[in-house]
N, C-alpha and C. Protein backbone atom coordinates (compact mmCIF):
# COMPACT_ATOMS: atom_id res chain seq x y z
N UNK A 1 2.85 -23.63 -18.00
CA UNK A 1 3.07 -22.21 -17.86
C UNK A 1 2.55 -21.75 -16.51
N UNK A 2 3.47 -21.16 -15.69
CA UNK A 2 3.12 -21.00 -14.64
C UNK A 2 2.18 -19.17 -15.00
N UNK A 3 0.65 -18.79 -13.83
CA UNK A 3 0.31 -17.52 -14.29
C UNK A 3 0.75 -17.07 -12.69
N UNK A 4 1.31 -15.91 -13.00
CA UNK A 4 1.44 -14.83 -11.50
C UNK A 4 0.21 -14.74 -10.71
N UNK A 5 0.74 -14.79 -9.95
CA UNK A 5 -0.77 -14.79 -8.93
C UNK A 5 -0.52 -13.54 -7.74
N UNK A 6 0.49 -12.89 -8.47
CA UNK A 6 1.08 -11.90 -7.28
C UNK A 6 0.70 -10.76 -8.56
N UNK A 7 0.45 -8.95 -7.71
CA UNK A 7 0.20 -8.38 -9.20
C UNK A 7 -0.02 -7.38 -7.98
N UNK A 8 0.56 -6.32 -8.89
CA UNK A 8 -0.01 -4.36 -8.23
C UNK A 8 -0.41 -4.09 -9.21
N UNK A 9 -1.40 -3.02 -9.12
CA UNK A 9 -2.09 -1.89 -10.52
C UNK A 9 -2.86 -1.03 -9.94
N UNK A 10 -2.85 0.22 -10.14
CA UNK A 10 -2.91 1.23 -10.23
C UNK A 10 -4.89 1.11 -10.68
N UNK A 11 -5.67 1.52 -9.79
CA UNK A 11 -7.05 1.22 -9.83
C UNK A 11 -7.72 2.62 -10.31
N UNK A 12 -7.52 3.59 -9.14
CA UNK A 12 -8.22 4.51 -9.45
C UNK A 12 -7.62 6.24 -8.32
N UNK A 13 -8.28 7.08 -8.70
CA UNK A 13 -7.96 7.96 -7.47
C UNK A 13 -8.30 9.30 -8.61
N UNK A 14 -8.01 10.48 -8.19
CA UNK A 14 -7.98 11.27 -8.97
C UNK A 14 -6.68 12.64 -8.43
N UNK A 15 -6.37 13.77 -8.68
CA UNK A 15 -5.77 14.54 -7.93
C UNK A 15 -4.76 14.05 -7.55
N UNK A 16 -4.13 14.76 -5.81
CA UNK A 16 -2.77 13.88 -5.18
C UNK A 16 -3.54 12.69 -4.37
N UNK A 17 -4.64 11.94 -4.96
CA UNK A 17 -4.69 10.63 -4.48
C UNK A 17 -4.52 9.61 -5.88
N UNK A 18 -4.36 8.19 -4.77
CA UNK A 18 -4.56 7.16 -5.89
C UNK A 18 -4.35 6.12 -4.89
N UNK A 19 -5.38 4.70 -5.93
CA UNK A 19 -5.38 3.50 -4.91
C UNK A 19 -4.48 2.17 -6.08
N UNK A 20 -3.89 2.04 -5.26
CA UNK A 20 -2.65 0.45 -5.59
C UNK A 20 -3.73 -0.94 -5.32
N UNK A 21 -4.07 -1.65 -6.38
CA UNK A 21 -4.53 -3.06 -5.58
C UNK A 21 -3.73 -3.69 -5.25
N UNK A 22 -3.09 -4.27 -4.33
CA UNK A 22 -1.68 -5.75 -4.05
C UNK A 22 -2.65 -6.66 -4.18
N UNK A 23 -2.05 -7.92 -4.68
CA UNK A 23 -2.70 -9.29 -4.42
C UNK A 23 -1.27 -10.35 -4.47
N UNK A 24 -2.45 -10.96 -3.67
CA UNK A 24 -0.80 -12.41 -3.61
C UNK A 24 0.07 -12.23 -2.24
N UNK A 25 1.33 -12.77 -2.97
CA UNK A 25 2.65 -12.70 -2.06
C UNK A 25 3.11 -11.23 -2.08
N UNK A 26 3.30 -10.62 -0.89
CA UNK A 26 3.75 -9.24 -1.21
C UNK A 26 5.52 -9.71 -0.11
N UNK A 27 6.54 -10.17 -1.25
CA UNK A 27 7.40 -10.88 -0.86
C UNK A 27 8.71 -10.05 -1.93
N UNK A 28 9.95 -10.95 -1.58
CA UNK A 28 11.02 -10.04 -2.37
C UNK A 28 10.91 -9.88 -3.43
N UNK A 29 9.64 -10.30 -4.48
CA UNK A 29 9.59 -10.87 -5.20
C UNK A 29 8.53 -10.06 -6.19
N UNK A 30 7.44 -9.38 -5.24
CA UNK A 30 6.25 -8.33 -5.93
C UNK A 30 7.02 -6.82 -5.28
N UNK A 31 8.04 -7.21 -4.37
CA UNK A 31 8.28 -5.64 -3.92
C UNK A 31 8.90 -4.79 -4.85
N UNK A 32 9.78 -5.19 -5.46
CA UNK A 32 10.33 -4.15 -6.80
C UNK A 32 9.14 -3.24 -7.51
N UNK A 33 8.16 -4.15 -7.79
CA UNK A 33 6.92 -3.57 -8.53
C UNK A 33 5.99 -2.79 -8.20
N UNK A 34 6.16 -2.94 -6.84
CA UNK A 34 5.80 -2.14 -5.54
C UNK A 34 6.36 -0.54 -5.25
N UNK A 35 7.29 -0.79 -5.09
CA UNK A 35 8.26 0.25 -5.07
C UNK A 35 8.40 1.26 -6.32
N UNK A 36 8.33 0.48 -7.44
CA UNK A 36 8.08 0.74 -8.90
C UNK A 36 6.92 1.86 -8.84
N UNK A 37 6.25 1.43 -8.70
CA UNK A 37 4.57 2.05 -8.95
C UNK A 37 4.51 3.51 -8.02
N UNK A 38 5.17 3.10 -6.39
CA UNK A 38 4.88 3.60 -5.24
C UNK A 38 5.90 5.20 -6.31
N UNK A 39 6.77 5.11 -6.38
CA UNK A 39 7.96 6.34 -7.46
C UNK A 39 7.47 6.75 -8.21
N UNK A 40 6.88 6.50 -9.07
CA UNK A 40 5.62 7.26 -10.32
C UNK A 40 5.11 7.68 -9.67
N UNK A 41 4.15 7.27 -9.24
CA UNK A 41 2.89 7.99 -8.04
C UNK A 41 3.16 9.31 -7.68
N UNK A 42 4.17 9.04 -6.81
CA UNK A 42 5.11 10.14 -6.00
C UNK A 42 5.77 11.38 -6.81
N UNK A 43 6.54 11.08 -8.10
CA UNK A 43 6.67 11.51 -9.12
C UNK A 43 5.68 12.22 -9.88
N UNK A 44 4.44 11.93 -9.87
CA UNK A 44 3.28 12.92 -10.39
C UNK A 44 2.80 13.54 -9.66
N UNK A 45 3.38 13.59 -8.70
CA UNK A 45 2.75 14.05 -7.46
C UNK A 45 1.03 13.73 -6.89
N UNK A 46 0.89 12.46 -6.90
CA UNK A 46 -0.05 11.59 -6.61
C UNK A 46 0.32 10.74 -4.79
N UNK A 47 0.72 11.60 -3.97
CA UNK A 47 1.34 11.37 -2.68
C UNK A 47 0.25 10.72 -2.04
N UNK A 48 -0.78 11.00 -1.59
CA UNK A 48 -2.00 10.89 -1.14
C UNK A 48 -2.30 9.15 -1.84
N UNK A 49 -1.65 7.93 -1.10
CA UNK A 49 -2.12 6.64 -1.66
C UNK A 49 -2.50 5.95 -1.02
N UNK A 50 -3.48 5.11 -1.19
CA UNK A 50 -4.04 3.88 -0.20
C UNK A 50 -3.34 2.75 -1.23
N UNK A 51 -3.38 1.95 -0.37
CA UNK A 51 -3.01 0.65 -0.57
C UNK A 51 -4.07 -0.34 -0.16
N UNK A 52 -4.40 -0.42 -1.46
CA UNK A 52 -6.18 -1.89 -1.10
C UNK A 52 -4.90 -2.87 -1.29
N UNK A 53 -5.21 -3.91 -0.09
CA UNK A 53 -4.04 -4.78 0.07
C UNK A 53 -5.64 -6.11 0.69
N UNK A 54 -6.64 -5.92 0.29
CA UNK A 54 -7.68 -6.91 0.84
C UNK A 54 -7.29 -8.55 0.17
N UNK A 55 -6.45 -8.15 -0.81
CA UNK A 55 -6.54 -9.63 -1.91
C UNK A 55 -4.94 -10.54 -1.40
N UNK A 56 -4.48 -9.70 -0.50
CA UNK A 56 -2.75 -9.93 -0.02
C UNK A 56 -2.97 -11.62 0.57
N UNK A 57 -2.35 -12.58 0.27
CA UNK A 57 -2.54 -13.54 1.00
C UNK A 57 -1.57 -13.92 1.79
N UNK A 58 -0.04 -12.97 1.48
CA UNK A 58 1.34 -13.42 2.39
C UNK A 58 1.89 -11.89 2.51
N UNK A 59 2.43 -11.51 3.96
CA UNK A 59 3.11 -10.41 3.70
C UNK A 59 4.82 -10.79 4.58
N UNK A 60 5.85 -10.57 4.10
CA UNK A 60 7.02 -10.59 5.16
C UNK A 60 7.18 -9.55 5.49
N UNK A 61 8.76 -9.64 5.66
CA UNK A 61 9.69 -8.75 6.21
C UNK A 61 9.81 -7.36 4.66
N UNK A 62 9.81 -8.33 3.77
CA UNK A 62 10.23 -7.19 2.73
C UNK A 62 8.74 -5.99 2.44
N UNK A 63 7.50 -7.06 2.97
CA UNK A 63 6.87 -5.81 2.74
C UNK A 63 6.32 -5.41 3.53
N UNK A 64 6.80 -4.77 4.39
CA UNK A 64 6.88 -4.38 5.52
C UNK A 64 7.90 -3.19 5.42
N UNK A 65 9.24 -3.68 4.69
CA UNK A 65 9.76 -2.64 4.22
C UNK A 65 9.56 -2.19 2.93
N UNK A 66 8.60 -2.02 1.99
CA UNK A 66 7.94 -1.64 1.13
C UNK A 66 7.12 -0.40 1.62
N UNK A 67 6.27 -0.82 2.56
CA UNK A 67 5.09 -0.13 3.50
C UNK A 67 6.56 1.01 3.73
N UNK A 68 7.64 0.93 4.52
CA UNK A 68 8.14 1.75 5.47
C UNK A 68 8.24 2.88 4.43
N UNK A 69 9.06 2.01 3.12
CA UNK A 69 9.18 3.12 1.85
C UNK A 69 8.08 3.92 1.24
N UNK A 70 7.31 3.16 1.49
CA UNK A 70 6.14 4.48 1.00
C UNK A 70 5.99 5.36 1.51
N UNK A 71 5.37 4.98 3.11
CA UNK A 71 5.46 6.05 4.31
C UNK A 71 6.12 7.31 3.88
N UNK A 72 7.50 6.99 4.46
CA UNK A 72 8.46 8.28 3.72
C UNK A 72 8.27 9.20 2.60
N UNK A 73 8.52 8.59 1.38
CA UNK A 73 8.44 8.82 0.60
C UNK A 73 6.97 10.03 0.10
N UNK A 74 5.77 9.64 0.61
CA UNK A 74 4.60 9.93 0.30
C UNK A 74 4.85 11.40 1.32
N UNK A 75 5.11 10.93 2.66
CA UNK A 75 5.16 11.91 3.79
C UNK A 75 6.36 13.09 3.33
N UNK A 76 7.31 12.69 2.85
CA UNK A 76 8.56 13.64 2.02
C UNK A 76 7.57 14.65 1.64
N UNK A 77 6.78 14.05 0.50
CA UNK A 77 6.15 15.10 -0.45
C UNK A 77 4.90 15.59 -0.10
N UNK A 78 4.30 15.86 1.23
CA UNK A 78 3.45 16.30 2.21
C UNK A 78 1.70 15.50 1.88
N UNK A 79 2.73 13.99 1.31
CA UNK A 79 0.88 13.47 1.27
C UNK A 79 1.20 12.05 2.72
N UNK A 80 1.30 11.10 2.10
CA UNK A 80 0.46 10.13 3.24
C UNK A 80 0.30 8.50 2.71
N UNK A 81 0.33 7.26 3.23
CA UNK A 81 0.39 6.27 3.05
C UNK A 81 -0.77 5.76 3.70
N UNK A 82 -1.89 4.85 3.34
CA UNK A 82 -2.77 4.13 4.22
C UNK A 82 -2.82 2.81 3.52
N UNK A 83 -3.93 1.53 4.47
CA UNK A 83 -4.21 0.40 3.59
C UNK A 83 -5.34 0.49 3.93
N UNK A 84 -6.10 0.15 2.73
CA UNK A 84 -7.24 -0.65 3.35
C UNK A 84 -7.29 -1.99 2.56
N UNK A 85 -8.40 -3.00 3.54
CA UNK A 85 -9.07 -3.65 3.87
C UNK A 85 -7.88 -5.04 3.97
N UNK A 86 -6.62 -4.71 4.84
CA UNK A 86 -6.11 -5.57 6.03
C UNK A 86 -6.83 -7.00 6.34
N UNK A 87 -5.86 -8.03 5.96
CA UNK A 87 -6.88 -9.08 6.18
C UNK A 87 -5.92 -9.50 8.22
N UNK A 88 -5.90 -10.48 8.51
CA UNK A 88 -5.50 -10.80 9.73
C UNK A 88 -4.16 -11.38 9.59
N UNK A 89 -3.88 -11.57 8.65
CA UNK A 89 -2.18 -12.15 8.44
C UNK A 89 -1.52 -10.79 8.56
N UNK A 90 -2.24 -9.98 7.76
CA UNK A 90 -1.18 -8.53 7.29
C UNK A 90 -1.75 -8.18 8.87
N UNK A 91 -2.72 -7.74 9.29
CA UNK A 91 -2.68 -6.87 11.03
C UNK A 91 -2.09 -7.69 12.03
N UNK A 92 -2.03 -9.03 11.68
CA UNK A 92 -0.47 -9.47 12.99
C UNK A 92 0.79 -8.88 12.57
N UNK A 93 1.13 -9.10 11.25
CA UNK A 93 2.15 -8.29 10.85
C UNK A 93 3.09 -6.98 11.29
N UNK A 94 1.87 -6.30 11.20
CA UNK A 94 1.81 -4.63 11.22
C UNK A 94 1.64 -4.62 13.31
N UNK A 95 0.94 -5.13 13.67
CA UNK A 95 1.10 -5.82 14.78
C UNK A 95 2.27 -5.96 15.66
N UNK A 96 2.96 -6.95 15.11
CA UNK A 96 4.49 -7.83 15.69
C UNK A 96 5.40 -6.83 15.34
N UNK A 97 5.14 -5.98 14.06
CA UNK A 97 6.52 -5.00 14.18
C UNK A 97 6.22 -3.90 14.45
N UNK A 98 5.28 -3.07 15.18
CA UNK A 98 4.42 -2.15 15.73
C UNK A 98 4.26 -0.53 14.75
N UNK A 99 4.40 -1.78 13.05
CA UNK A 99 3.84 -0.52 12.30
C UNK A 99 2.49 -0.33 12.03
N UNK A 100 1.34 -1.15 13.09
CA UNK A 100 0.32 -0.52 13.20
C UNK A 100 -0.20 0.85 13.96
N UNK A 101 1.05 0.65 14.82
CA UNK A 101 1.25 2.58 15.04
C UNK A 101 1.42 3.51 14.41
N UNK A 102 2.11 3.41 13.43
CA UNK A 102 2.24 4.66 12.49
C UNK A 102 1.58 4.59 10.72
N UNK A 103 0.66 3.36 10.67
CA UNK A 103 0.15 3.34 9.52
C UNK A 103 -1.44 2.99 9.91
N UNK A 104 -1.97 4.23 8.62
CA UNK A 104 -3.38 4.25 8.78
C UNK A 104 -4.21 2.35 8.25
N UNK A 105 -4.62 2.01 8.90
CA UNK A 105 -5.55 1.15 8.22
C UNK A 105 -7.00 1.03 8.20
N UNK A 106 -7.81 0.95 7.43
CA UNK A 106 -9.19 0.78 6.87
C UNK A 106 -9.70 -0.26 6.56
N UNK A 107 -11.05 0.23 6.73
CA UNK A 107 -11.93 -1.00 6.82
C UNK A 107 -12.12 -1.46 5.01
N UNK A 108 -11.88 -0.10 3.98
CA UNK A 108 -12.20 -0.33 2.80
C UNK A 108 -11.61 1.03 2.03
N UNK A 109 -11.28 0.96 0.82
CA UNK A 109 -10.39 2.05 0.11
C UNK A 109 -11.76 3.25 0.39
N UNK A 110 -13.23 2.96 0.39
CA UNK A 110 -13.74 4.27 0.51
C UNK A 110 -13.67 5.04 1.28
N UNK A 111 -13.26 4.31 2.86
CA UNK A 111 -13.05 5.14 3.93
C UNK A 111 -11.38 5.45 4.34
N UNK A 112 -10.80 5.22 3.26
CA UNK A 112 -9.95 5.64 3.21
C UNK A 112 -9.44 6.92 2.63
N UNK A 113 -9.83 6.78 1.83
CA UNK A 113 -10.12 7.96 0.60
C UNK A 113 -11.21 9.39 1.39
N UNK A 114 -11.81 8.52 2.30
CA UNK A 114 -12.27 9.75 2.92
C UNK A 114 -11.77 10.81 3.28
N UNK A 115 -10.45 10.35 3.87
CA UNK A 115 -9.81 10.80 4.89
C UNK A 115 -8.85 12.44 3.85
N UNK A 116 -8.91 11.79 2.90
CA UNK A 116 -8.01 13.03 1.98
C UNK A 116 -9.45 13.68 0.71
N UNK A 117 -10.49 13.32 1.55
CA UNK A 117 -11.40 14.15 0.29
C UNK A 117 -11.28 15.99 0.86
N UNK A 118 -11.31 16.17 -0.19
CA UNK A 118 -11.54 17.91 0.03
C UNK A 118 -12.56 18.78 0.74
């Protein structure tokens, strides 16, 4: 029996925030679930999301366009997309396709969360 080793869930936040853990492959493969989660969120009007992505061990092209979809999406509804705790695979990433320009990243979901405290 093979166990997933790829997984999003919904951790914590309160208000229009909330934090996503990613772990694993964030590939064509966890992005549906991604995207999944990222629409509820947005839908409760929970815009305001970090993305703890510290446990990520692969990121491509697809999530990359995952990231782009949130962006939007979050920014549509006047909140905001960040990650924290970026390991060095994901900041070449974000890097090489120069969406470390337009996406917040952190050292850790607390100082992320800073950024939208009241």
């Amino acid at each position: 029996m093979l166990v997933p080793t790829s997984d999003v869930r919904l951790s914590e936040g309160s208000g229009r925030c909330a934090v996503l853990i990613i772990s694993g492959d964030v590939d064509r493969d966890l992005v549906p679930a991604i995207q999944a989660a990222l629409d509820e969120l947005i839908a409760e009007g929970r815009v305001q999301i970090v993305l703890d992505v510290q446990s990520v061990t692969f990121m491509d092209s697809a999530g990359l366009g995952v990231l782009t979809y949130g962006m939007r999406g979050t920014e549509a509804a006047d909140g905001g997309l960040s990650l924290a705790g970026a390991g060095i695979q994901v900041r070449r990433l974000l890097d090489m396709s120069g969406l470390d320009e337009v996406v917040s990243v952190f050292p850790d979901v607390d100082a992320a969360l800073a950024t939208w405290a009241p």
